[in-house]
Protein backbone atom coordinates (compact mmCIF):
# COMPACT_ATOMS: atom_id res chain seq x y z
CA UNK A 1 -42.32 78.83 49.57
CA UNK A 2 -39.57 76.58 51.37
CA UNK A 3 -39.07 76.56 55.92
CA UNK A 4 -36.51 78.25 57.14
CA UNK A 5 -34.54 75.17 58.28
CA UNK A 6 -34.57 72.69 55.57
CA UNK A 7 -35.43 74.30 52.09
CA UNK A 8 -38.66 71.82 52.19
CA UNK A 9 -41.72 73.12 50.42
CA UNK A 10 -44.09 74.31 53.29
CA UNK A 11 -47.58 72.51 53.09
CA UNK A 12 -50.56 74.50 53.38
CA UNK A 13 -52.62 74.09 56.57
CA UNK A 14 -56.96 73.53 55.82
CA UNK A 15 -59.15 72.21 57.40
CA UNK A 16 -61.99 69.75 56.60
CA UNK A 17 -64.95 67.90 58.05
CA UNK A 18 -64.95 63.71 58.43
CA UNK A 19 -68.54 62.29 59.23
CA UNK A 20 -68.07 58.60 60.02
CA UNK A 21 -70.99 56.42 61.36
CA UNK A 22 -69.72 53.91 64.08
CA UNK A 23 -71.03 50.66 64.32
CA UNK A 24 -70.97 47.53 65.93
CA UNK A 25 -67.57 45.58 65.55
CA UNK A 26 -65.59 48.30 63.91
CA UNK A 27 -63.49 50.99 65.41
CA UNK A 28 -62.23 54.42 64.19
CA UNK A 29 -58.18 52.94 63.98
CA UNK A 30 -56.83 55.71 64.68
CA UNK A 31 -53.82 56.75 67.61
CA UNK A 32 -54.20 60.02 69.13
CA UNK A 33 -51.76 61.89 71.37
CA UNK A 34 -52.50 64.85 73.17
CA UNK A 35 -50.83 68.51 71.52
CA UNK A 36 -51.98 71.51 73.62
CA UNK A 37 -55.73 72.00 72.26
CA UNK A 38 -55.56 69.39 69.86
CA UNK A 39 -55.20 65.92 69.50
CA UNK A 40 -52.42 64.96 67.16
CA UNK A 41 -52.43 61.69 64.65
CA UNK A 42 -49.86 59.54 65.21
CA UNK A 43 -50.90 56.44 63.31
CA UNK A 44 -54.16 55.20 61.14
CA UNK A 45 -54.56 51.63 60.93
CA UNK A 46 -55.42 50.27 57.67
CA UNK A 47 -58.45 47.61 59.08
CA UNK A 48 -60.59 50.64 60.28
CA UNK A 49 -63.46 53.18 59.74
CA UNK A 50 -60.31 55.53 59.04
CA UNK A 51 -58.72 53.69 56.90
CA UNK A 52 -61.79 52.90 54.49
CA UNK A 53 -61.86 56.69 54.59
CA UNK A 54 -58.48 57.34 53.50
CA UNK A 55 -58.89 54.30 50.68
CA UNK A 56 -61.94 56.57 49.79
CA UNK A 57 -60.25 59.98 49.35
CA UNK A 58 -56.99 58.36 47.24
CA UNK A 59 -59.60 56.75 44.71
CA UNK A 60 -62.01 59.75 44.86
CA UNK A 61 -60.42 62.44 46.32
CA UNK A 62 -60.11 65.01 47.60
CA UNK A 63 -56.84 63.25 48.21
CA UNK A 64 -55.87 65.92 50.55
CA UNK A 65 -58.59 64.86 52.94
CA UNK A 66 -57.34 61.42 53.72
CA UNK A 67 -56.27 61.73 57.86
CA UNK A 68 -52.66 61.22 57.93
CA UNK A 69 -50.23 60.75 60.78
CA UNK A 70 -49.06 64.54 61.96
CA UNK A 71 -53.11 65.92 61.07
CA UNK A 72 -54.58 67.52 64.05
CA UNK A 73 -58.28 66.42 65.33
CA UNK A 74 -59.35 69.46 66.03
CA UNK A 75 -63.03 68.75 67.15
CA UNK A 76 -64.67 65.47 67.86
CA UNK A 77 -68.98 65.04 67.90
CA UNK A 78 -69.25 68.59 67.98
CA UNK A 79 -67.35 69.50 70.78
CA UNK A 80 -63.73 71.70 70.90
CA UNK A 81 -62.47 70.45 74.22
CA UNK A 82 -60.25 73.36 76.39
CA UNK A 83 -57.18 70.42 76.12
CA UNK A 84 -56.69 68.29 73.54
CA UNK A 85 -56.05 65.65 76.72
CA UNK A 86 -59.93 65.19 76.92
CA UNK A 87 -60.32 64.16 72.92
CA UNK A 88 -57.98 60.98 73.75
C-alpha cells in the first residue's frame, strides 16, 4: 500500500521487546523526546548498549528489531507511564 501524500510504501507498525542489562561505565545511547504517551527516538549513538544491539539485529536479525530514530519506547522496566514526559 502507498500514504496518501507521497506515494511512499507505508511501513508496518510491530512491536517488540529489548532486554538490555546496564552496567557500570556504559549507557543506553539513546535520545528520547517526549510524543504524547510515548517517548519518541530521535537518535542512537553508535558507542552504546543500543548500538551493540542494533549491530546485533543487522548481523543476526531480526533486522527489523534494531531501534531506529522515529521508533516509539513504548514501556521502560515494566512500567507504561500516563505521559511519555516521565520515560525521558
Amino acid at each position: 500500500s502507498t500514504s496518501d501524500t507521497g506515494g511512499s510504501p507505508l511501513l508496518d507498525c510491530f512491536t517488540f521487546t529489548v532486554e538490555l542489562q546496564k552496567r557500570p561505565g556504559t549507557n543506553f545511547g539513546v535520545e528520547l523526546s517526549a510524543a504524547g504517551k510515548v517517548c519518541m527516538v530521535n537518535a542512537v549513538l553508535g558507542a552504546s548498549l543500543i548500538g551493540e544491539w542494533n549491530r546485533m539485529m543487522d548481523q543476526r536479525g531480526p533486522k527489523e528489531h534494531a531501534i531506529r530514530q522515529y521508533d516509539r519506547l513504548m514501556v521502560f522496566n515494566d512500567e507504561k507511564p500516563a505521559k511519555g514526559a516521565d520515560m525521558v
